[in-house]
Protein backbone atom coordinates (compact mmCIF):
# COMPACT_ATOMS: atom_id res chain seq x y z
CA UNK A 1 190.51 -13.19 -79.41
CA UNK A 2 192.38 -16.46 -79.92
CA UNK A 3 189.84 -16.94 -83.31
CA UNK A 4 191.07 -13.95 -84.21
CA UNK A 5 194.17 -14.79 -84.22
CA UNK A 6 193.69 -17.76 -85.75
CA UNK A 7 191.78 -15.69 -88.53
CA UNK A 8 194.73 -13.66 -89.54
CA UNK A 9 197.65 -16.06 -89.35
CA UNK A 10 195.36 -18.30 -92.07
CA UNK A 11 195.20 -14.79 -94.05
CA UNK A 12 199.15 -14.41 -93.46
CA UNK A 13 199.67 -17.47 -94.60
CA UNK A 14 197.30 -17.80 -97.92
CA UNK A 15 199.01 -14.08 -98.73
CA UNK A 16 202.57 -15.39 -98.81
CA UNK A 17 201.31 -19.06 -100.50
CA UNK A 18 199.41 -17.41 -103.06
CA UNK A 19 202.00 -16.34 -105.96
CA UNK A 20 203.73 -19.50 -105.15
CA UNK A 21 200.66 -21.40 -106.68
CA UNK A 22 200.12 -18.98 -109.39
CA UNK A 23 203.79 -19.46 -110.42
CA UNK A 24 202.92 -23.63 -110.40
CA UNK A 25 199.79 -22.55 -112.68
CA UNK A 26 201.73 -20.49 -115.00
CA UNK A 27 204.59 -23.45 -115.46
CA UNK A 28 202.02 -25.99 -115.68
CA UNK A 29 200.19 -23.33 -118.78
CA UNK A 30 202.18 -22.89 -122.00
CA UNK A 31 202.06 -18.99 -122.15
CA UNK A 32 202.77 -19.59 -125.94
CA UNK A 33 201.50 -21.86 -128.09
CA UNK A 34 202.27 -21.99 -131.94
CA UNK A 35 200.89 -24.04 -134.64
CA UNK A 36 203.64 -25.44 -136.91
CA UNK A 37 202.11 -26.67 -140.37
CA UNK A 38 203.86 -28.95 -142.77
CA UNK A 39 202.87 -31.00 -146.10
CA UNK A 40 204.64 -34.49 -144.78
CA UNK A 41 202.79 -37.06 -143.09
CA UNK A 42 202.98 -38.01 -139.26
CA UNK A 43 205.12 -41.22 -139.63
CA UNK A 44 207.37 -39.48 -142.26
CA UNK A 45 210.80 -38.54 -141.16
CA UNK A 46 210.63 -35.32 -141.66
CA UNK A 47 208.05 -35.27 -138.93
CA UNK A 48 209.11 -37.84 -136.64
CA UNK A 49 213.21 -37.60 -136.55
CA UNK A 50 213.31 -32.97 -137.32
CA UNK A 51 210.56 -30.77 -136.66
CA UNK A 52 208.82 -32.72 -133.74
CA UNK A 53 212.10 -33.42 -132.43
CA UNK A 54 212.88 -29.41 -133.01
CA UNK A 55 209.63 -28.61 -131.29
CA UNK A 56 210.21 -30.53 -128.31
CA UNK A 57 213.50 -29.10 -127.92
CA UNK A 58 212.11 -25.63 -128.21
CA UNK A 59 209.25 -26.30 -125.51
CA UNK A 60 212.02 -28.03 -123.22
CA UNK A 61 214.60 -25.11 -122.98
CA UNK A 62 211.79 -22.49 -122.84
CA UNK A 63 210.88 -24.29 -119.44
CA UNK A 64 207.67 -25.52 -121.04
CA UNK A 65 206.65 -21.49 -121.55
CA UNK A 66 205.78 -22.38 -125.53
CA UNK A 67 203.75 -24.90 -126.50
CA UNK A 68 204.22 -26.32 -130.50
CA UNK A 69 201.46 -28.15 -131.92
CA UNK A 70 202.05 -29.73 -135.31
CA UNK A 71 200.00 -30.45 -138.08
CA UNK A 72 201.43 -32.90 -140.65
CA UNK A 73 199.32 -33.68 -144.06
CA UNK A 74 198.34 -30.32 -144.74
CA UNK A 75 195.92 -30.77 -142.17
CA UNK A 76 194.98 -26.75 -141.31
CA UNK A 77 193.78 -27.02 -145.24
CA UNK A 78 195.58 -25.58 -148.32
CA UNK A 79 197.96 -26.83 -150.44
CA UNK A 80 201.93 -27.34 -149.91
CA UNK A 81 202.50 -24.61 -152.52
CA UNK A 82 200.32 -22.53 -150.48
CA UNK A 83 202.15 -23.15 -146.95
CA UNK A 84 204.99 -20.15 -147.39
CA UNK A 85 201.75 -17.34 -147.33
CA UNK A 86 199.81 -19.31 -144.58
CA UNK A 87 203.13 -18.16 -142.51
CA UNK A 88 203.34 -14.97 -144.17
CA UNK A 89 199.63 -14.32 -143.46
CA UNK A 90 199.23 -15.83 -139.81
CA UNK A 91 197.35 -19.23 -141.02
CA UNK A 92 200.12 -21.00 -139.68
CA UNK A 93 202.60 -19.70 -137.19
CA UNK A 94 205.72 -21.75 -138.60
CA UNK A 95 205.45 -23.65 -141.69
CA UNK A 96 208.00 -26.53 -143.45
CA UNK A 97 207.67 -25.15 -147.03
CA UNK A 98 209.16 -26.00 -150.22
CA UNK A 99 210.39 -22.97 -151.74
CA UNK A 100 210.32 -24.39 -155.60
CA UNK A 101 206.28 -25.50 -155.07
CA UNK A 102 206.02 -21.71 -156.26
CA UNK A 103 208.52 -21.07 -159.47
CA UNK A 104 209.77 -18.08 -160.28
CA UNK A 105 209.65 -16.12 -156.89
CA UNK A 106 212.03 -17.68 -154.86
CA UNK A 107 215.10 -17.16 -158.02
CA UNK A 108 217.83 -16.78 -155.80
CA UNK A 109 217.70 -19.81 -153.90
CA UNK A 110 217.48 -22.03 -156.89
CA UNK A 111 221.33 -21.78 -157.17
CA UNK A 112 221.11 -24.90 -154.86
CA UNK A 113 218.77 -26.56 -157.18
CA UNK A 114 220.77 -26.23 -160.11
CA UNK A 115 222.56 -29.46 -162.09
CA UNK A 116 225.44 -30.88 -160.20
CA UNK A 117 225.79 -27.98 -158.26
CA UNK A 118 225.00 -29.48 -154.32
CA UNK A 119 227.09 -31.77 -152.74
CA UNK A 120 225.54 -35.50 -152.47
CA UNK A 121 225.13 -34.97 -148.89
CA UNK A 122 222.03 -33.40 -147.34
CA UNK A 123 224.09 -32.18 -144.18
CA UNK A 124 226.81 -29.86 -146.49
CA UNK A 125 224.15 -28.79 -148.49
CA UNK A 126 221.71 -27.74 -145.40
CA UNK A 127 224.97 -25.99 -143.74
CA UNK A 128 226.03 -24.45 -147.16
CA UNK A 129 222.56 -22.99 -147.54
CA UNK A 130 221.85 -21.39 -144.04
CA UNK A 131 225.42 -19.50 -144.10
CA UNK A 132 224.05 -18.30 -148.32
CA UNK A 133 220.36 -17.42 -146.76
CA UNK A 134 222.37 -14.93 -144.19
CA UNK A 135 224.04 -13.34 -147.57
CA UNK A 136 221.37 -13.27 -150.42
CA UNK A 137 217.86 -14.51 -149.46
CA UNK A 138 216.75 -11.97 -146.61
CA UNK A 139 215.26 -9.87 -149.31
CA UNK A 140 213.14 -12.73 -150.63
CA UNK A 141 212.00 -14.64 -147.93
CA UNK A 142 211.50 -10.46 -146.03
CA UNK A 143 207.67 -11.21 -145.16
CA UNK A 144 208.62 -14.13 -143.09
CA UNK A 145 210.89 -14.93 -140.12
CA UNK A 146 213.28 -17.54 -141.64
CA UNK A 147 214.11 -20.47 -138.85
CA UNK A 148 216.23 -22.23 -141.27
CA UNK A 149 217.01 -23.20 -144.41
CA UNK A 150 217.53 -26.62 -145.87
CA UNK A 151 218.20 -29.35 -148.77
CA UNK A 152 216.81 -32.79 -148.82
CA UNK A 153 218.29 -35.85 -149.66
CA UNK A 154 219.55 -35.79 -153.48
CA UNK A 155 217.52 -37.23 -156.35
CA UNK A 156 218.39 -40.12 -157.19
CA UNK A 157 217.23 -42.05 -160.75
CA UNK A 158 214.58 -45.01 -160.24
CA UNK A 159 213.74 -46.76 -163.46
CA UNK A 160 212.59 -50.31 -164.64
CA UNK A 161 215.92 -50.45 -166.53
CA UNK A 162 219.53 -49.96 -165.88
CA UNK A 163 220.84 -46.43 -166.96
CA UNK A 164 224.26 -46.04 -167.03
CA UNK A 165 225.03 -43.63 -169.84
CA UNK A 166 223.15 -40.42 -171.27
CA UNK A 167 221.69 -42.62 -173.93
CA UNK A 168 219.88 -44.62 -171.99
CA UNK A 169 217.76 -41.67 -170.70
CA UNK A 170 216.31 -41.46 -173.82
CA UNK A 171 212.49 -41.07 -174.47
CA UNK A 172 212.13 -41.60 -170.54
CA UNK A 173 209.30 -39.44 -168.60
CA UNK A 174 210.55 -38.89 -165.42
CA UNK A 175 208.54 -37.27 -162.34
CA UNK A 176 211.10 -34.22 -161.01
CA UNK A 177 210.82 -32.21 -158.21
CA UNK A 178 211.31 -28.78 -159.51
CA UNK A 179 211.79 -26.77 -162.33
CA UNK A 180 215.31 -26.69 -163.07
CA UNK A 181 215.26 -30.42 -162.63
CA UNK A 182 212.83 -30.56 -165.11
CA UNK A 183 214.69 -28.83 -167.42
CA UNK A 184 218.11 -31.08 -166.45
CA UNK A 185 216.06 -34.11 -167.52
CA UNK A 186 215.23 -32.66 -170.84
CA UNK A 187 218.62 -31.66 -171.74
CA UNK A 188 219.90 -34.83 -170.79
CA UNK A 189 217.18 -36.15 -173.36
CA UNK A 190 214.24 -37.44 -171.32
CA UNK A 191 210.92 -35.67 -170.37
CA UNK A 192 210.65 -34.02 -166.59
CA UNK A 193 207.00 -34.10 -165.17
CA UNK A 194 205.93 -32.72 -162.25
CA UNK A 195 203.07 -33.77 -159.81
CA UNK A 196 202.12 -33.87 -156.25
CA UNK A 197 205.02 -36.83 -154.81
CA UNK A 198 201.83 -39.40 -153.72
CA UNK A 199 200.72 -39.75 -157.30
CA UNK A 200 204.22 -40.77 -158.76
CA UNK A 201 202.86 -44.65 -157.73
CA UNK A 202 199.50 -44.62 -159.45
CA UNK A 203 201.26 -42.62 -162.22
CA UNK A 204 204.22 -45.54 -163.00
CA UNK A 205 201.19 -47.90 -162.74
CA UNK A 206 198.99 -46.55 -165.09
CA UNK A 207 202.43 -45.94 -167.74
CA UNK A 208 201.82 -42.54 -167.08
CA UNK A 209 205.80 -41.98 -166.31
CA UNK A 210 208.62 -44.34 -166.29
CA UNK A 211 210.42 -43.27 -163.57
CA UNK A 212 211.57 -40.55 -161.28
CA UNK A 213 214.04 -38.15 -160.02
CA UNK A 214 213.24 -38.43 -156.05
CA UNK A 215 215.74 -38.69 -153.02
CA UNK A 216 215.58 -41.82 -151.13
CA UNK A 217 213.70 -41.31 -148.38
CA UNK A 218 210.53 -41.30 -150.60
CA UNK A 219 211.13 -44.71 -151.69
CA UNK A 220 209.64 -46.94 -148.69
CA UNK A 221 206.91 -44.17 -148.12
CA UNK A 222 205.75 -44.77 -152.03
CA UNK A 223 206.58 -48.50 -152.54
CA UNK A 224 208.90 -47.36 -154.96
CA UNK A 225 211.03 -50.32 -154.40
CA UNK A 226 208.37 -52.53 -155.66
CA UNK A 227 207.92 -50.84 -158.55
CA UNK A 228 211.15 -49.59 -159.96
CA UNK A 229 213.66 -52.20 -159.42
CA UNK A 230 216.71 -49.95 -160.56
CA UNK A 231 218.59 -47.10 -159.04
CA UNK A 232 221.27 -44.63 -160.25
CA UNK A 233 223.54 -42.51 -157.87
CA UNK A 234 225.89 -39.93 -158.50
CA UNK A 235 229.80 -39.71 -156.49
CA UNK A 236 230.08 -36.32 -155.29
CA UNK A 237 227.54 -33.94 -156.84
CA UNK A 238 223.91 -34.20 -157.16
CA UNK A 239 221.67 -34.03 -160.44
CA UNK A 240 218.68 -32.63 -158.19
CA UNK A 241 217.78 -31.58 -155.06
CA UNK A 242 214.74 -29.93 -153.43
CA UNK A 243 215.32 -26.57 -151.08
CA UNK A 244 213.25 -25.88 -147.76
CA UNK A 245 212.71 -23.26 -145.44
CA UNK A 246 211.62 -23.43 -141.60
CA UNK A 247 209.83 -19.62 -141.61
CA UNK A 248 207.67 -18.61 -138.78
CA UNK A 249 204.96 -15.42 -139.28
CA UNK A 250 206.56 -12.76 -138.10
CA UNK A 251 204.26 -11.21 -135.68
CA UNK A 252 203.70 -14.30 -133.80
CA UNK A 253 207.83 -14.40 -133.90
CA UNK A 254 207.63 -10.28 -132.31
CA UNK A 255 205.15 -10.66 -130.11
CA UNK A 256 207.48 -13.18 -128.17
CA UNK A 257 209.16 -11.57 -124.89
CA UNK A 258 212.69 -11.52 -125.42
CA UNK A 259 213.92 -14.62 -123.14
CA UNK A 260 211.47 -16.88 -125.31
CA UNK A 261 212.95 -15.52 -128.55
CA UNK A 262 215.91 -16.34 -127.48
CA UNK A 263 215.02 -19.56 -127.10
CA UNK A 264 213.59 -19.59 -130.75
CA UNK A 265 216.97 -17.88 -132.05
CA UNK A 266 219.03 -20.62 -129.94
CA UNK A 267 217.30 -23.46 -132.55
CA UNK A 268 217.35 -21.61 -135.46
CA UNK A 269 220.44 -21.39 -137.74
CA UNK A 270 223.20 -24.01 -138.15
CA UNK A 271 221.60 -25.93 -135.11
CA UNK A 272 217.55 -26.66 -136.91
CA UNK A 273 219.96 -27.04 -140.62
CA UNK A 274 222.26 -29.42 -139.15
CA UNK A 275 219.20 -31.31 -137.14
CA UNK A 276 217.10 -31.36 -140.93
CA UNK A 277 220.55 -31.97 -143.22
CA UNK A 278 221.45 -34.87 -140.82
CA UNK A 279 218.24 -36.48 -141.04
CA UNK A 280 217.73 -36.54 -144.50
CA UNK A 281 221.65 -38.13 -144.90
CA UNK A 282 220.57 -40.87 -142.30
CA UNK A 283 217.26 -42.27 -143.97
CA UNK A 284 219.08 -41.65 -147.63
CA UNK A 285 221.50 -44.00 -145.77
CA UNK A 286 218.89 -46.38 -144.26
CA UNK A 287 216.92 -46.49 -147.50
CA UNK A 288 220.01 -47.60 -149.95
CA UNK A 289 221.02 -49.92 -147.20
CA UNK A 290 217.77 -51.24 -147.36
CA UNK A 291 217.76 -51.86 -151.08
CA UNK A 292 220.80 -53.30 -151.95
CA UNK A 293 219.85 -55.82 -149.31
CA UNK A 294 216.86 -56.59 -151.35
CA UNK A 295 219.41 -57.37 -153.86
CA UNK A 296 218.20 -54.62 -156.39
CA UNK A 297 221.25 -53.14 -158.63
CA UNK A 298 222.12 -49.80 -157.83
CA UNK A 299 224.64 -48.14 -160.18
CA UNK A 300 227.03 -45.42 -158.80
CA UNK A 301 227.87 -43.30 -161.74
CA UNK A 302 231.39 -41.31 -161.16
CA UNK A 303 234.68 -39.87 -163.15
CA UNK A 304 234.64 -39.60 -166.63
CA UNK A 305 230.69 -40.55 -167.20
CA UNK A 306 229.67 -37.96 -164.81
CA UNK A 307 231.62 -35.21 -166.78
CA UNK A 308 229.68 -36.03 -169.77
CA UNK A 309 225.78 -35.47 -167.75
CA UNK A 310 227.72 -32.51 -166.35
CA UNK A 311 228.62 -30.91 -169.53
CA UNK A 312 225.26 -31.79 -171.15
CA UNK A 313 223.34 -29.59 -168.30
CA UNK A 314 225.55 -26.55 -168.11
CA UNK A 315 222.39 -25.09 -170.74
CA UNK A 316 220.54 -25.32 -167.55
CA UNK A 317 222.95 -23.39 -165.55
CA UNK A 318 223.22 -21.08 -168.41
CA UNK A 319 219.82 -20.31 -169.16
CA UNK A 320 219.38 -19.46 -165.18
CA UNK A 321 222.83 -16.89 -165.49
CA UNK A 322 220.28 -15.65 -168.19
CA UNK A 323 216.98 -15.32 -166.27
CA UNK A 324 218.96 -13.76 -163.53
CA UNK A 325 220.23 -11.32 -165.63
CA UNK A 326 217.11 -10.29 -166.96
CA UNK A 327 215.76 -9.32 -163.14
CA UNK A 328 219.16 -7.19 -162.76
CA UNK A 329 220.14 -9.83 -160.00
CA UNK A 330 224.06 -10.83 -160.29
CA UNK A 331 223.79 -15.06 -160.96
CA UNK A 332 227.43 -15.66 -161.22
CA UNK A 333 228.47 -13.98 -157.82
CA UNK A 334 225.36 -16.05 -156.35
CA UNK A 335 226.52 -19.02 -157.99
CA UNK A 336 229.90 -18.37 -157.14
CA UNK A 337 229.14 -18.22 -153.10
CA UNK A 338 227.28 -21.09 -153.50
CA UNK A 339 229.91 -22.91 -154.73
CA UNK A 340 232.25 -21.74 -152.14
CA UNK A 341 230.28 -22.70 -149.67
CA UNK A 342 229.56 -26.44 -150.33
CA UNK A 343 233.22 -26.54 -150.46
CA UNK A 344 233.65 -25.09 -146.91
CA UNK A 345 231.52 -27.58 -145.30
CA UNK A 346 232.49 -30.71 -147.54
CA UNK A 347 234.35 -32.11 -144.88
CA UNK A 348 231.40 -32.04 -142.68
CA UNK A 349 231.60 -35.96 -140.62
CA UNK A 350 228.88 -38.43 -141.48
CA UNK A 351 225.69 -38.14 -139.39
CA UNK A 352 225.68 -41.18 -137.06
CA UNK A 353 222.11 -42.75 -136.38
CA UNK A 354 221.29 -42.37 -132.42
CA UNK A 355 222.12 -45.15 -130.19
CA UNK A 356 219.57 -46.78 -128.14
CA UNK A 357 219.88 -45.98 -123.81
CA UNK A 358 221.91 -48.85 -122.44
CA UNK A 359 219.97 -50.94 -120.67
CA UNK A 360 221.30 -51.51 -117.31
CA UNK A 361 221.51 -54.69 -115.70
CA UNK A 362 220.97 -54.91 -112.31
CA UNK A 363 222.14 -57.86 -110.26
CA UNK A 364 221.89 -58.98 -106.68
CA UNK A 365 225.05 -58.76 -104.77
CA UNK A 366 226.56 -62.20 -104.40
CA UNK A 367 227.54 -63.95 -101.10
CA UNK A 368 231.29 -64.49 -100.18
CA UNK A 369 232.28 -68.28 -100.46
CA UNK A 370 232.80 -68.84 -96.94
CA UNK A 371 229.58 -67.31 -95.97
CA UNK A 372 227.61 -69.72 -98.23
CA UNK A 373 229.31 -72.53 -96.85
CA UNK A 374 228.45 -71.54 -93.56
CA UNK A 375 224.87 -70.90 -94.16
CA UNK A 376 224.72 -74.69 -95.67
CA UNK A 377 226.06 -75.88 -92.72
CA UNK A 378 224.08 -74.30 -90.77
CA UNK A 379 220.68 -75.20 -92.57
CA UNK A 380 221.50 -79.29 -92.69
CA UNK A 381 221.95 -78.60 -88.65
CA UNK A 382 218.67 -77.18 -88.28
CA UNK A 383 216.87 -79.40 -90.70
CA UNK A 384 214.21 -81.70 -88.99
CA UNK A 385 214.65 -85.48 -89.65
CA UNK A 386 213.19 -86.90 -92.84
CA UNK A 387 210.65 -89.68 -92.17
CA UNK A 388 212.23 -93.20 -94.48
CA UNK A 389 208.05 -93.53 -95.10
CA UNK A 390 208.01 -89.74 -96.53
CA UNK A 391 206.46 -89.76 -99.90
CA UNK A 392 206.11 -87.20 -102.14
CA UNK A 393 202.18 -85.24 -101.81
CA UNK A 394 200.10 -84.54 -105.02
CA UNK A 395 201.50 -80.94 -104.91
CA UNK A 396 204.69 -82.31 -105.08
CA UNK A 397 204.24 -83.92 -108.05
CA UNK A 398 202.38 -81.04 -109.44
CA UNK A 399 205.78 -79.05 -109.20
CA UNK A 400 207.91 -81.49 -111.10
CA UNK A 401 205.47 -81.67 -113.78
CA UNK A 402 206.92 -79.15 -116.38
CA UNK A 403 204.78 -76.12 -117.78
């Protein structure tokens, strides 16, 4: 009788401890896990200061219920040009893609690529560009779940000699990003090639090009600093810029119970644009900082000289009203909420780097004067008599010997 007993209170108690540790199993077991796919590599800041950042963020507030593993350097296979279809196709479950790797199907975003269109700042750009993408671009980027949208850093020009003035463009091959700065370059009067970023080194090696039209932050990663000595900035507006997109396949996105996308849709927007424009403005600031230490010249070009690159790449701008007109698709109103927009957020505050924890110093609580004093006292009273023949021992002597 009493094992009995014994029998069913164990049963009683397993029953009511049971879901308990299946709940513990379940928190301790992503129920999601996504693979997030992107072209930079792992020590890149892209990587290491947005999306893992982003990820981790997303795993933390989903109570650890998703799981984001990322692959940096194209490592799932394919090319970057290839990365928007991986998400479109379930390769990938979120991809970092470069909408300009694929010219001529993304047209409407290129309004942010344009000559001297984007601000100089990555940050009014990135929040400029996620309020347009709500607007215009949910027709084009339709086969995907956009996260975000994005700009990086503006180009900036690295030669082996000073340019100051149109004229001294001339002749010049310059690696570009995209298309339409390829065509800015040329009516400015140099020659825009385009190539996979890590060859632009073994390229101004081998003569191939004489410069480039890169942002900052892929200066350090390339060497460029040891190569091309000379750097030209615009005040204000940008030359070039490169557009990105945070997209995520859309059935992994739907098959999501509703509290976890939530938690997606709570770090998508203006919170991942602001986390990738911020990043960009803070290693475009690290980078320059960097250089002009170095002591290499960099020359800010603004006012009156500006106008006159400005007015020579308005063909640019032109031709695109053009291209746009041809696939029945109104350029100027796209151009024109572009514009509107930059100037909306142009007041955005600088991005300030993250400060380090404060160390905290802790300290052993110190004795009241009087209570020292006593405790002296007291110590030469109970302090047996020295011997006059005392002499120090070899340990002694060990201790006074300094290390």
């Amino acid at each position: 009788m009493r094992l009995a007993r014994r029998t069913l209170l164990a049963s009683m108690m397993a029953s009511v401890a049971g879901p308990a540790v299946c709940r513990l199993a379940r928190a301790d077991t992503p129920q999601v896990t996504l693979k997030l796919h992107h072209f930079f590599s792992s020590v890149s800041s892209g990587h290491a200061k947005f999306l893992a950042p982003w990820a981790r963020k997303v795993e933390s507030e989903s109570d650890r219920r998703v799981r984001i593993d990322i692959f940096p350097s194209m490592q799932l296979g394919g090319a970057p040009a290839q990365l928007f279809d991986q998400a479109r196709d379930g390769l990938a479950d979120i991809v970092w893609a470069v909408p300009g790797s694929t010219p001529g199907r993304f047209v409407k975003i290129e309004a942010f690529e344009l000559p001297f269109v984007p601000s100089n700042r990555a940050l009014v750009n990135s929040k400029a560009i996620e309020d347009y993408a709500a607007d215009n671009l949910l027709d084009e980027f339709r086969d995907v779940h956009p996260i975000c949208f994005s700009c990086r850093d503006h180009g900036i020009l690295h030669a082996s000699r000073t340019i100051r003035s149109i004229a001294d463009l001339k002749g010049l091959k310059l690696h570009v990003a995209n298309r339409l700065a390829g065509e800015a370059v040329r009516a400015l009067g140099a020659q825009g090639v385009s190539f996979p970023i890590p060859q632009v080194p073994m390229a101004i090696a081998g003569h191939v090009i004489d410069g480039c039209l890169d942002p900052w932050d892929v200066v350090p990663s390339l060497r460029l600093h040891d190569l091309l000595k000379v750097h030209t900035d615009f005040a204000d507006f940008s030359l070039s810029t490169a557009t990105f997109v945070l997209a995520m396949n859309k059935n992994a996105y739907d098959r999501l119970p509703r509290d976890l996308k939530t938690v997606i849709d709570n770090n998508s927007g203006q919170v991942a644009a602001g986390m990738a424009g911020a990043m960009w403005d803070l290693e475009a600031k690290a980078v320059a900082d960097m250089v002009r230490e170095r002591g290499d010249p960099v020359t800010l070009l603004s006012g009156e000289e500006v106008g006159l690159w400005r007015k020579a790449t308005e063909p640019v701008i032109a031709g695109w009203l053009k291209e746009m007109k041809a696939r029945k698709i109104d350029g100027g109103k796209l151009l024109a909420s572009a514009r509107a927009l930059l100037a909306k957020y142009a007041n955005e505050p600088e991005p300030q780097p993250p400060q380090p924890p404060e160390q905290k110093v802790v300290t052993e609580p110190r004795e009241p004067p009087q209570a020292k004093a006593d405790a002296t006292e007291m110590m030469k009273d109970n302090a047996p008599a020295a011997s006059p023949a005392a002499k120090p021992t070899p340990a002694t002597k060990e201790l006074d010997i300094p290390l």
